[in-house]
Protein backbone atom coordinates (compact mmCIF):
# COMPACT_ATOMS: atom_id res chain seq x y z
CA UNK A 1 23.48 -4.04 4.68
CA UNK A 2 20.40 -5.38 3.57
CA UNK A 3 17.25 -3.80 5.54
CA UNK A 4 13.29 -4.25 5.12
CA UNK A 5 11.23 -1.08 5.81
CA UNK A 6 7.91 -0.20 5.94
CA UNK A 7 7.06 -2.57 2.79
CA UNK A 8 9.94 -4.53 2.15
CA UNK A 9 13.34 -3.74 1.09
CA UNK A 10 14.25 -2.02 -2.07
CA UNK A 11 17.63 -0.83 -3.25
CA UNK A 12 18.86 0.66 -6.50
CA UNK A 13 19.03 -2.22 -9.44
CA UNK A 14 22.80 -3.10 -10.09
CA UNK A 15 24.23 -1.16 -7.17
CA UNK A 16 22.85 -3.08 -3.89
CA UNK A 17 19.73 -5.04 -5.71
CA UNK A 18 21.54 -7.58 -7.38
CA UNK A 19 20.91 -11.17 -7.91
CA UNK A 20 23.30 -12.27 -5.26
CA UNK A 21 21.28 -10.37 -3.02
CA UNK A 22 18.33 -11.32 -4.02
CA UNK A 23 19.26 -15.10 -3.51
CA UNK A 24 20.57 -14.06 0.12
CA UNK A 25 16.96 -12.76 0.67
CA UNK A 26 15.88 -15.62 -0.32
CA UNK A 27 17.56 -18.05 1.99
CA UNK A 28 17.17 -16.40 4.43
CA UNK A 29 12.87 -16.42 4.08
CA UNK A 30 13.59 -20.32 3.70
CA UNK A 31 15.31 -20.53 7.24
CA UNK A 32 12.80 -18.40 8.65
CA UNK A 33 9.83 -20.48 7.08
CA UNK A 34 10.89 -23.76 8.41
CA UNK A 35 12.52 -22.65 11.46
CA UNK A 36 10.68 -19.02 12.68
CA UNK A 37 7.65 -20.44 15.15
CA UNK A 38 6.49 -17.08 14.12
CA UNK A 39 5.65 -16.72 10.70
CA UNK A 40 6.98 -20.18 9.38
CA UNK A 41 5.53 -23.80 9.21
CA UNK A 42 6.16 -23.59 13.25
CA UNK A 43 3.44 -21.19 14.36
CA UNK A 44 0.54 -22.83 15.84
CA UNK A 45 -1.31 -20.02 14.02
CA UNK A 46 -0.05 -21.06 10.55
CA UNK A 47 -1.38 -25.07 11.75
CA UNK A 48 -5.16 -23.28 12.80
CA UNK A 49 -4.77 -21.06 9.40
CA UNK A 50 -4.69 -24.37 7.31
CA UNK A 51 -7.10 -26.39 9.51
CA UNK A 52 -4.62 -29.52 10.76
CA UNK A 53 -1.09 -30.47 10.42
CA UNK A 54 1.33 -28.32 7.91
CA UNK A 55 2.44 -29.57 4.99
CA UNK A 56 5.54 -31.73 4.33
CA UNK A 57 7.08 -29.18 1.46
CA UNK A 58 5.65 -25.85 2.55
CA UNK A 59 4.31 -24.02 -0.14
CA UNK A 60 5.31 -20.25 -1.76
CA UNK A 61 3.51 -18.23 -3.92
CA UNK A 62 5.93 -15.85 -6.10
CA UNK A 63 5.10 -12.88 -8.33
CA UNK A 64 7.11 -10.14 -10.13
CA UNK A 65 5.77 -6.81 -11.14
CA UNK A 66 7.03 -5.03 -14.80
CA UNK A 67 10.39 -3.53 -13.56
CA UNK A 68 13.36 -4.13 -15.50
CA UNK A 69 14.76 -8.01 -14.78
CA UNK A 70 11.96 -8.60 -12.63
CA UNK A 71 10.81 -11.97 -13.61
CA UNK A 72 14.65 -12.81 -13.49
CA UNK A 73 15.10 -11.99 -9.92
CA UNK A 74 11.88 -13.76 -9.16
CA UNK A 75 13.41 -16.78 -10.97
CA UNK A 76 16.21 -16.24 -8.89
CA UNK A 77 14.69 -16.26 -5.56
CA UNK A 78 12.09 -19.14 -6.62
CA UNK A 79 15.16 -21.55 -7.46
CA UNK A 80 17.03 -20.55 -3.91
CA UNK A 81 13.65 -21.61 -2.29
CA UNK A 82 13.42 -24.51 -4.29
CA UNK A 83 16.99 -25.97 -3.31
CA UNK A 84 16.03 -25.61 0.28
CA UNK A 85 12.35 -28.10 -0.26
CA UNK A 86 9.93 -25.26 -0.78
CA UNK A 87 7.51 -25.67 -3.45
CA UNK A 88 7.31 -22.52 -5.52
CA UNK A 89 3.56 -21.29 -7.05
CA UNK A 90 4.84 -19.00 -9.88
CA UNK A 91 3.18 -16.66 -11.52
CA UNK A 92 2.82 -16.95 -15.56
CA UNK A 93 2.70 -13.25 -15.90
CA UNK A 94 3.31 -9.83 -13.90
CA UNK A 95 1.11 -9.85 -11.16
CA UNK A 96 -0.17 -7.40 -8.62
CA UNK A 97 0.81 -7.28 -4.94
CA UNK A 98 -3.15 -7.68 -3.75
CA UNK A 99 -3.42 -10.84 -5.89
CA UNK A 100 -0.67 -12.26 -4.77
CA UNK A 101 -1.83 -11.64 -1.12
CA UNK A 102 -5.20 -13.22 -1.75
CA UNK A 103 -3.14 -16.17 -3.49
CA UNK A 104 -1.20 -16.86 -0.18
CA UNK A 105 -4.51 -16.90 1.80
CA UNK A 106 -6.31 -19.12 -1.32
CA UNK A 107 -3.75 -21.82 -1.42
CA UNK A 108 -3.49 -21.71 2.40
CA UNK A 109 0.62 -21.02 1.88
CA UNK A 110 3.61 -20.28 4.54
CA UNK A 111 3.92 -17.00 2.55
CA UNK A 112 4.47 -15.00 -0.58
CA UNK A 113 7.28 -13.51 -1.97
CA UNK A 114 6.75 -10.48 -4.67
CA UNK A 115 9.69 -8.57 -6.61
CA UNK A 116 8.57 -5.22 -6.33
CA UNK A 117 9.80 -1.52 -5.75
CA UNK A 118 6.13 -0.57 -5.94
CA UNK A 119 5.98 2.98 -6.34
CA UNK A 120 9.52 4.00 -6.17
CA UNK A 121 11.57 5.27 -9.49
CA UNK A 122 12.25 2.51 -12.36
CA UNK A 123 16.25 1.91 -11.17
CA UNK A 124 15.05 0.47 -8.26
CA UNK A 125 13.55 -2.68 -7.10
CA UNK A 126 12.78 -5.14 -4.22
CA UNK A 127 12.10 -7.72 -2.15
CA UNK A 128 8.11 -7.99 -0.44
CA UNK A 129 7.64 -10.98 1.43
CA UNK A 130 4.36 -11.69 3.07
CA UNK A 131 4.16 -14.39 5.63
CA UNK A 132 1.04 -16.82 5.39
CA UNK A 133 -1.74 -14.35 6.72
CA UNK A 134 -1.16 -12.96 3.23
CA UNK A 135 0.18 -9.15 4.67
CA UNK A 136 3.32 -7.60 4.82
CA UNK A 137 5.74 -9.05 7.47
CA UNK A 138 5.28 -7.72 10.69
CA UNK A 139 8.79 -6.44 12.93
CA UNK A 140 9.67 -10.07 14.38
CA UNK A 141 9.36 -11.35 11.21
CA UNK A 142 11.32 -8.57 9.40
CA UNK A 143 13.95 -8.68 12.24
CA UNK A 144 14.44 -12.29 12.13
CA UNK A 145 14.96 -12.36 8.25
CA UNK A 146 17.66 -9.19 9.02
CA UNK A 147 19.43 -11.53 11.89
CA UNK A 148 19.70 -14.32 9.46
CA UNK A 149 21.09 -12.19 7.36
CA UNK A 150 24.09 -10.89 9.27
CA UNK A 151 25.02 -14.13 10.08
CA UNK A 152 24.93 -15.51 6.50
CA UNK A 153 27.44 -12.45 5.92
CA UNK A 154 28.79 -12.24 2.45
CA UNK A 155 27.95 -15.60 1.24
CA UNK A 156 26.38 -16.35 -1.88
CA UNK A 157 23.69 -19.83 -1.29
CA UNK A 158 23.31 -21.75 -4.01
CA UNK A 159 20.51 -22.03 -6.09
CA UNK A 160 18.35 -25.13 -7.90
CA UNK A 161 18.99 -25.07 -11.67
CA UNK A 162 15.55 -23.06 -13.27
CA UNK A 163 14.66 -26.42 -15.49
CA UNK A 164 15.66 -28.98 -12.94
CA UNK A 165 13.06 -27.26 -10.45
CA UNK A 166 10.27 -27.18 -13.19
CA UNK A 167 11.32 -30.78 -13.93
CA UNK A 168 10.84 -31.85 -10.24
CA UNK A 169 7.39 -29.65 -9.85
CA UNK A 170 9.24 -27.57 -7.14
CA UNK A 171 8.41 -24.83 -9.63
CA UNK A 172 4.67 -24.68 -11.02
CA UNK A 173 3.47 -21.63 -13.01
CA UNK A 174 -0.26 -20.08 -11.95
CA UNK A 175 -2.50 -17.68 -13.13
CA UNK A 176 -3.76 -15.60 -10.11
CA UNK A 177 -5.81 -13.04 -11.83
CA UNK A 178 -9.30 -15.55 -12.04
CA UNK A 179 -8.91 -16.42 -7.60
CA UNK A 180 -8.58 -12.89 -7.30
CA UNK A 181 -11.36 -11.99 -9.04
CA UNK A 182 -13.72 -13.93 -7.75
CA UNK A 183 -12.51 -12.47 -4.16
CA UNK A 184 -13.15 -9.08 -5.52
CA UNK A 185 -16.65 -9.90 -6.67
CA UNK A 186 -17.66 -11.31 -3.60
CA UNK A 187 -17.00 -7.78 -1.97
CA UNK A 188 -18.53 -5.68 -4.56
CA UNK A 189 -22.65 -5.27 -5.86
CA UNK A 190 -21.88 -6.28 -9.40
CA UNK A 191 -25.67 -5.56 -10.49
CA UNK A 192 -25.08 -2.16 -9.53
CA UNK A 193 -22.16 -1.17 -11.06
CA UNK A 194 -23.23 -2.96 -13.93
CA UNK A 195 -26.41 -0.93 -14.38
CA UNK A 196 -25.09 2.49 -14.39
CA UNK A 197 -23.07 2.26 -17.52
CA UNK A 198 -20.48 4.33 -16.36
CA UNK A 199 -17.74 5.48 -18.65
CA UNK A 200 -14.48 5.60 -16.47
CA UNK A 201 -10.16 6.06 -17.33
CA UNK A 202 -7.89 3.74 -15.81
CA UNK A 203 -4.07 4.42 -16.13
CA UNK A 204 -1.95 1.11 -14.59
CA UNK A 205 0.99 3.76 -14.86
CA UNK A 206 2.89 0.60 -17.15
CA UNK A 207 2.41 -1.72 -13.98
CA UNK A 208 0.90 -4.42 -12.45
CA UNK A 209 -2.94 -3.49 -12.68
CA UNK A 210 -2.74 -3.41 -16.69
CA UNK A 211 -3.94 -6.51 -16.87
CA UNK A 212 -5.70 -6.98 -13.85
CA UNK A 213 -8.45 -3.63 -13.49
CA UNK A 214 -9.52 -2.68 -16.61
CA UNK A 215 -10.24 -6.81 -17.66
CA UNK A 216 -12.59 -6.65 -14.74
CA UNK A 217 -14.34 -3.78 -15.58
CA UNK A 218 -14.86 -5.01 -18.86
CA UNK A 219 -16.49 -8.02 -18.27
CA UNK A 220 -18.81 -5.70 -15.84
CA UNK A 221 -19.90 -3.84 -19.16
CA UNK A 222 -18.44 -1.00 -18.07
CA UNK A 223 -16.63 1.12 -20.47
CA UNK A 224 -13.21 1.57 -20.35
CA UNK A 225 -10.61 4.02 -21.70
CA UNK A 226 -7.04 3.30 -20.96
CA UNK A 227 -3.87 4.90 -20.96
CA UNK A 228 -0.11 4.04 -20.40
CA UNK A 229 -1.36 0.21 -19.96
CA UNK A 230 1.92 -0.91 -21.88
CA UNK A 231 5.16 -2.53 -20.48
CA UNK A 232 7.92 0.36 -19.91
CA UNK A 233 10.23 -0.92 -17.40
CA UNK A 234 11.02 2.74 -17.13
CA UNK A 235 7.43 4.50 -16.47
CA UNK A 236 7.63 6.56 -18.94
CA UNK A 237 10.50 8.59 -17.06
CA UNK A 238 9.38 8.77 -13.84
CA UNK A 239 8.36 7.13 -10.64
CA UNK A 240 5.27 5.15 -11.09
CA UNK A 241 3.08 6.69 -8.35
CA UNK A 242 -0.73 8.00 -8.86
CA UNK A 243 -0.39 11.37 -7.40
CA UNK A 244 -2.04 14.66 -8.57
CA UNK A 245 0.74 15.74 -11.35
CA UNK A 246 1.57 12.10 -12.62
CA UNK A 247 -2.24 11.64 -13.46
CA UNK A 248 -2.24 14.99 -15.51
CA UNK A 249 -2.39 13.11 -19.00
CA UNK A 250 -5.71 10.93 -17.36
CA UNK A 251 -7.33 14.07 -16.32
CA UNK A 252 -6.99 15.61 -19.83
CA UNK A 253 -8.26 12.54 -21.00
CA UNK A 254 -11.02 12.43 -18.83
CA UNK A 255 -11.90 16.07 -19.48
CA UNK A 256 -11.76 15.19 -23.78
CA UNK A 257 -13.97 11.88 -23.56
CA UNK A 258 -16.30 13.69 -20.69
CA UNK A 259 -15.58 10.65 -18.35
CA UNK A 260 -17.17 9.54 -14.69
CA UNK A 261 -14.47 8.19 -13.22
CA UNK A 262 -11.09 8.19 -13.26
CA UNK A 263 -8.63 5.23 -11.88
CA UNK A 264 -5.02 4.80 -11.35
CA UNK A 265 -2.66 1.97 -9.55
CA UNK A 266 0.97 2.70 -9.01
CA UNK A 267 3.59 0.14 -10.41
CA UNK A 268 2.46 -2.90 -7.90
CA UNK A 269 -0.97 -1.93 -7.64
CA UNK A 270 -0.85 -1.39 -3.92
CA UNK A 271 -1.68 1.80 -4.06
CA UNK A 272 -4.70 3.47 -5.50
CA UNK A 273 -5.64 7.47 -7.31
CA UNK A 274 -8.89 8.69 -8.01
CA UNK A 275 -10.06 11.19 -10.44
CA UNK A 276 -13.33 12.96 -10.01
CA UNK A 277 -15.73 13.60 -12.57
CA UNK A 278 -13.72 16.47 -15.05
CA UNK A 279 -10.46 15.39 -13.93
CA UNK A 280 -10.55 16.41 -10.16
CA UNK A 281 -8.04 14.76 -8.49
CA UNK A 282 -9.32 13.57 -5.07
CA UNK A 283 -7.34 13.09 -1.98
CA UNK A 284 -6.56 9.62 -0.46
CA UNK A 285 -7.58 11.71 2.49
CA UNK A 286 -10.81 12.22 1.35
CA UNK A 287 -11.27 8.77 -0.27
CA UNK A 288 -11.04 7.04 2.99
CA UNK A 289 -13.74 8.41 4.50
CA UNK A 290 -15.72 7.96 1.21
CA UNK A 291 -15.06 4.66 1.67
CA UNK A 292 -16.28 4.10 4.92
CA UNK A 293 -19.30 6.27 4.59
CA UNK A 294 -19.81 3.88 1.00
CA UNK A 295 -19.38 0.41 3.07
CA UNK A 296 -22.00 1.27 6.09
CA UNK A 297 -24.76 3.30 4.52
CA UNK A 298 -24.64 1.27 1.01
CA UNK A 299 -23.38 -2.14 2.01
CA UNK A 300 -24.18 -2.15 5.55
CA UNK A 301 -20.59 -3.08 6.82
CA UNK A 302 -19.45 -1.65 10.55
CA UNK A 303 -16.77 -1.69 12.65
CA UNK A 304 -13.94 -0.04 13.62
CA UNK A 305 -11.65 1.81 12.05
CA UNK A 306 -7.65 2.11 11.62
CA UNK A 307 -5.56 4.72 10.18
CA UNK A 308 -2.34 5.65 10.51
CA UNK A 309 -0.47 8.38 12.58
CA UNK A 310 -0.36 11.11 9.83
CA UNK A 311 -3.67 10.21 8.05
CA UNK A 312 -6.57 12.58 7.92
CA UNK A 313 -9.14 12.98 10.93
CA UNK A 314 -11.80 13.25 8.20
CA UNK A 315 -12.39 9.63 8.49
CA UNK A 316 -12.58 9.06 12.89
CA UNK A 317 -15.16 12.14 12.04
CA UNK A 318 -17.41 9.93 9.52
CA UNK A 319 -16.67 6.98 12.02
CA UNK A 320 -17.80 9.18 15.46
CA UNK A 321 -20.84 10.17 13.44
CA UNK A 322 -21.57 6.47 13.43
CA UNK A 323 -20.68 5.82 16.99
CA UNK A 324 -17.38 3.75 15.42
CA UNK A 325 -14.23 3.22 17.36
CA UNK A 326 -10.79 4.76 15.21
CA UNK A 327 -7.54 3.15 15.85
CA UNK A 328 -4.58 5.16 15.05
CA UNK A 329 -1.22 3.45 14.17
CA UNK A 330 2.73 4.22 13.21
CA UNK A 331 3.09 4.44 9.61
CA UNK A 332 3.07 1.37 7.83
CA UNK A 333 0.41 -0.32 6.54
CA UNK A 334 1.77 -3.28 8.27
CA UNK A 335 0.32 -1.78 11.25
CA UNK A 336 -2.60 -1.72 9.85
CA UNK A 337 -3.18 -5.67 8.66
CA UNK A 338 -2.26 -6.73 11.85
CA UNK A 339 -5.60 -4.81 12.99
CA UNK A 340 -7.73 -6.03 10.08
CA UNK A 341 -6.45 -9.46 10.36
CA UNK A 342 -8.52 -9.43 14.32
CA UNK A 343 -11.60 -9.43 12.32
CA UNK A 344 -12.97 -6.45 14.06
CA UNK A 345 -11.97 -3.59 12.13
CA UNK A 346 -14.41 -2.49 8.64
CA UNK A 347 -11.48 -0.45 7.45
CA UNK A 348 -8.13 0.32 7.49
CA UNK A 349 -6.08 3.38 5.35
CA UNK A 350 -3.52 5.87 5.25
CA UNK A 351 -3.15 9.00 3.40
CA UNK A 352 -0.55 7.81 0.78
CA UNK A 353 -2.93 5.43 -1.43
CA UNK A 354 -3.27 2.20 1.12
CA UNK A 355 -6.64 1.02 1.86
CA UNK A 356 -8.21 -2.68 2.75
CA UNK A 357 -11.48 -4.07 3.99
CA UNK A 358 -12.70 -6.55 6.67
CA UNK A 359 -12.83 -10.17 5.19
CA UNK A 360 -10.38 -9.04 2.37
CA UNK A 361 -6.45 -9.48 2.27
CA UNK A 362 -4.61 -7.43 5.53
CA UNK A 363 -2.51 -5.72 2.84
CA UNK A 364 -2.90 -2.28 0.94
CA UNK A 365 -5.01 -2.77 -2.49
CA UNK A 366 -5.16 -0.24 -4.59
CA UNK A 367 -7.22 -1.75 -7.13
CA UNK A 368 -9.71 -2.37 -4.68
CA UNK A 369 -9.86 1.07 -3.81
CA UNK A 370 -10.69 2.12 -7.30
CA UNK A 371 -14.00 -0.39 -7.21
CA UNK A 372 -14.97 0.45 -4.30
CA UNK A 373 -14.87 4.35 -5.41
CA UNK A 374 -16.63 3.42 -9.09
CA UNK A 375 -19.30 0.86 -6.37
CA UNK A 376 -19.98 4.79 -4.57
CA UNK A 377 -20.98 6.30 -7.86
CA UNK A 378 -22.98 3.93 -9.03
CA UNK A 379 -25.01 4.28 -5.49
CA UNK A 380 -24.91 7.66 -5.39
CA UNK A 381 -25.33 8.31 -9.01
CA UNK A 382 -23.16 11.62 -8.19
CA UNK A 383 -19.57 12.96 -8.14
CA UNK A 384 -17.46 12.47 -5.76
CA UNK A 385 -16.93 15.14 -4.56
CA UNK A 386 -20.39 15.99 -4.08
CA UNK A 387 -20.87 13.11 -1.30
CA UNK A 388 -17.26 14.73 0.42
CA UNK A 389 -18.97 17.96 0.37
CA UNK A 390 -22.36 16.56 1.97
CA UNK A 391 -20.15 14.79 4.49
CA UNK A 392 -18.12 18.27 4.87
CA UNK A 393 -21.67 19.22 5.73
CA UNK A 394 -22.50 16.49 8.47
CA UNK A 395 -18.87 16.05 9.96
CA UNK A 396 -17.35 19.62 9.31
CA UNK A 397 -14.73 20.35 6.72
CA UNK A 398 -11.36 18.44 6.31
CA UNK A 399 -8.61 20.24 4.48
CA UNK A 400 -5.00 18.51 4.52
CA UNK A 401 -1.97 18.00 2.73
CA UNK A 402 1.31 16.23 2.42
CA UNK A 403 4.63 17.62 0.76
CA UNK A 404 8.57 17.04 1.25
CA UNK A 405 10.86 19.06 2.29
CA UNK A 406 14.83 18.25 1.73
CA UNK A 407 17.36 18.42 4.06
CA UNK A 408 20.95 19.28 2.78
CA UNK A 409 22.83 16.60 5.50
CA UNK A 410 21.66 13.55 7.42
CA UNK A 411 23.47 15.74 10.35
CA UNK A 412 20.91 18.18 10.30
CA UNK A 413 18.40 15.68 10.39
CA UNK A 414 19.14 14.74 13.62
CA UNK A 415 19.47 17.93 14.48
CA UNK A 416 16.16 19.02 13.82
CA UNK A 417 14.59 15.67 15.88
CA UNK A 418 16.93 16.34 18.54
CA UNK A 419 15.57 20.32 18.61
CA UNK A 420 12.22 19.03 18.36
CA UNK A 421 12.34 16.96 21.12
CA UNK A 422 13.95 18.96 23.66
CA UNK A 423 12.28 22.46 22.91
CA UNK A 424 9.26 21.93 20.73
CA UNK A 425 6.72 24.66 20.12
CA UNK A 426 3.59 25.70 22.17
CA UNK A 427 1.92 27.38 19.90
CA UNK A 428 1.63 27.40 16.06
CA UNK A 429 -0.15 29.34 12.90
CA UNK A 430 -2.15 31.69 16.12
CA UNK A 431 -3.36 27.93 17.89
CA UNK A 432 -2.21 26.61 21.57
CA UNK A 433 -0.44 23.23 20.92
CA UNK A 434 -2.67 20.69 23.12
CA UNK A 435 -0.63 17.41 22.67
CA UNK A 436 2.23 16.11 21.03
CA UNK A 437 2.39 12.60 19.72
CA UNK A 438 5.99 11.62 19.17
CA UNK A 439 4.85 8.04 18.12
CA UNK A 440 6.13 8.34 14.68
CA UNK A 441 7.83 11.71 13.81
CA UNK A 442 5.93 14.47 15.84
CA UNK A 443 2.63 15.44 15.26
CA UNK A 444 1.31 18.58 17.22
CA UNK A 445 -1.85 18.57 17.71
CA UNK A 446 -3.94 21.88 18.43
CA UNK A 447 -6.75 22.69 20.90
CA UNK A 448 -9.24 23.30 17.49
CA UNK A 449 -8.65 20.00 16.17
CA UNK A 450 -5.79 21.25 13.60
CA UNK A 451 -2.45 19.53 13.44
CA UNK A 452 1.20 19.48 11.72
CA UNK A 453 3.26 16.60 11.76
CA UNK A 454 6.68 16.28 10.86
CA UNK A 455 8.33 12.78 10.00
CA UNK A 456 11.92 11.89 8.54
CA UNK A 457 12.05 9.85 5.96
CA UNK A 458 13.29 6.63 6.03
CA UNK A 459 14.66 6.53 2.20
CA UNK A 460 15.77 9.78 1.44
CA UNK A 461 17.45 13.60 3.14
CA UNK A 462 13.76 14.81 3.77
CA UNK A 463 11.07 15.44 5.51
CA UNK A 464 7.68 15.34 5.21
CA UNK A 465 5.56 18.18 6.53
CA UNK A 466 1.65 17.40 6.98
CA UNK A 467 -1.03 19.53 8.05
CA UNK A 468 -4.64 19.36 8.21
CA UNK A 469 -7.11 21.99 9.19
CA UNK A 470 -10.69 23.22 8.89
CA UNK A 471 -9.66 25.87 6.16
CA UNK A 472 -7.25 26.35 3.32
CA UNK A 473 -5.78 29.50 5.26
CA UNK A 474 -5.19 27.76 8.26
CA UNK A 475 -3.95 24.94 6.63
CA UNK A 476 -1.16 27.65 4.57
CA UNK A 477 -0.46 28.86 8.17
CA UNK A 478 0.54 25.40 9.81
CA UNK A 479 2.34 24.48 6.44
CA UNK A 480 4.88 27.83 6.76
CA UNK A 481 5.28 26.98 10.41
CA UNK A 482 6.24 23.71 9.51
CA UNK A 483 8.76 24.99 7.79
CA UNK A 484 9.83 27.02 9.34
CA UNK A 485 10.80 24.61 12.49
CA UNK A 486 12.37 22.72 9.93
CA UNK A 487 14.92 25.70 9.28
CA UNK A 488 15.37 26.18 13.04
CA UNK A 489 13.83 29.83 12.10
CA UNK A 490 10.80 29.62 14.87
């Protein structure tokens, strides 16, 4: 059974992703771009997106990140498309997710469709498709492309011969990196970073941003040092995700060539880690409120805020002290496009790596993040972590964290929601529980501002436990109580 989650659907390579899959996936985005009045050719929002009428062969952009057989499956998808009259914009190379957003919103397209398993491990892959407002799908759109799929059971469509759709110019080849650039320059001060000559690591993890960040940079004058920026459809062993341990080998470097800056994309580039000055790793938490604090008092950008249900309150603090709204969401940062697409939110992020701007693409962009981060320093002409401690100062101190913790039977995952529910606690780590959001997961919030949340995961026997707090031993407390409702031991 083929299902999309928060970003897509992904499935181990060879076992459920398979090219017969992948073409069923594909017809069924066709049906639902010529015949879904939401998302497709249809929606009177699509006709005001483009200005006037649609056009007679809608148009797809379609990109592929490094993963083993990626371009393949993209070619795979692109002919199914192409047999049922949509005109295919391919990409010439690997390409990240952000581009390819900004591409669907360039060339005014129905949608885009990427081949991507983003962060997950290297046997798996996937399907992203991104309807014309150049974001990930929203629920109707997601459920409609499921529906489709039930019905067309275990059929296999057919598919337009890969030479016979170049032939006909159903297939064209594009290179998205210069459109996308020029978007990103448009958001940054390029005089600035330019004149602080900053020295900064970027490790693309083997994906998509290898040939998309450091290029840019370049041409900045900036000076760049780069590490695992080769094609390994493996990842060098492991999942290609910038968290703390997988940017070990940066931080070293960093530490060895006395660096500013250190920046890392996972394997779609969706996703963004920063290293501080010496190799300090620093928390999407904290970046988000950088971020924000970065885009009012150096660019002079305001609005509200969105963040998703388990993301840091570091960020609505930053935001109150500006007399800005925050909007919390499920999480997904498909929740949080559709708030960025109104036009009336500065920022949106959540705590595993997603952030996006107002009058950028409504989709997570991790190489964005990064310039936006190297933008700061060059302002501030400091670490860091020395503007999150002058915030800590203003707003009061933010400590969080996020880790897993695996359940032995998908039995006694229910189990524990069903115990939650029914008798949760009152009070936890010493702290009166004020309110508990069961929105996504359940987070309990404390009368002191503290929380917990624990949320099942949707792709594996685990949970994950978060906690935030105002100190490190509070935060230990909520983190063992966590726990230890997890083990029905409370």
């Amino acid at each position: 059974m083929i299902k999309f989650g928060t970003s897509g659907w992904r499935a181990v390579v060879s076992e459920e992703f398979t090219f017969q899959n992948v073409r069923r996936v594909a017809h069924a985005i066709a049906g639902s771009v010529k015949e879904n009045p939401e998302c497709g050719v249809l929606s009177p929002d699509y006709k005001a997106h483009i200005g006037g009428e649609p056009p007679v062969v809608p148009e797809v952009v379609v990109g592929y990140d490094t993963r083993f057989l990626s371009e393949d499956f993209a070619r795979e998808l692109a002919g199914v498309l192409a047999l049922a009259g949509i005109k295919c914009q391919f990409s010439n190379a690997e390409v990240p997710t952000p581009a390819l957003a900004w591409a669907v919103l360039e060339r005014k397209a129905v949608g885009g469709a990427m081949i991507t398993a983003s962060h997950n491990g290297p046997y798996y892959n996937g399907v992203k498709w991104m309807p014309y407002w150049g974001g990930a799908a929203t629920p109707p759109v997601t459920d409609d492309l499921e529906r489709r799929l039930e019905f067309l059971g275990e059929q296999t469509p057919k598919t337009m011969a890969w030479d016979k759709a170049v032939k006909e110019s159903l297939v064209e080849f594009r290179d998205f990196r210069k459109g996308y650039w020029r978007k990103l320059s448009s958001l940054l001060d390029l005089k600035k970073i330019k004149s602080a000559r900053l020295k900064v690591g970027v490790d693309s993890l083997h994906g998509t941003g290898r040939n998309y960040l450091a290029p840019f940079l370049e041409d900045l004058g900036v000076e760049v040092v780069e590490i695992n920026h080769d094609r390994d459809v493996l990842f060098g062993g492991r999942a290609p995700e910038p968290t703390e341990e997988s940017l070990r080998d940066l931080a070293e470097l960093m530490r060895k060539k006395r660096l500013s800056l250190g920046l890392a994309m996972d394997g779609d580039a969706d996703r963004f880690g920063i290293l501080d000055a010496g190799g300090v790793w620093v928390s999407p938490n904290d970046v988000l409120p950088l971020a924000l604090e970065h885009l009012i008092a150096h660019k002079g950008v305001k609005g509200k805020v969105a963040r998703t249900v388990m993301t840091s309150h570091f960020v609505d603090a930053v935001a109150k002290s500006y007399g800005l709204e925050t909007r919390e969401t499920p999480v997904g940062f498909k929740y949080i496009g559709e708030l960025l697409r109104t036009g009336h939110f500065a920022l949106g992020g959540e705590e595993s790596g997603g952030l996006s701007m107002r009058g950028h693409v409504p989709e997570k962009d991790g190489i964005l993040a990064c310039l936006l981060m190297l933008e700061l320093v060059a302002c501030e002409k400091k670490p860091l972590l020395s503007v999150r401690d002058r915030l800590f100062k203003r707003v009061g101190h933010f400590h969080s964290v996020r880790l897993n913790f695996r359940i032995e039977k998908l039995r006694q995952m229910i189990e524990v929601q069903e115990r939650l529910r029914v008798n949760p606690p009152l009070d936890l780590a010493g702290g009166s529980v004020w309110r508990i959001d069961e929105s996504d997961g359940f987070k309990f919030i404390l009368r002191d501002g503290s929380w917990l949340g624990l949320r099942p995961s949707g792709t594996e026997p685990a949970f994950r436990v978060y906690a935030e707090a105002a100190s490190t031993q509070k935060l230990d407390a909520l983190v063992d109580a966590g726990k230890k409702l997890l083990q029905g031991k409370f």
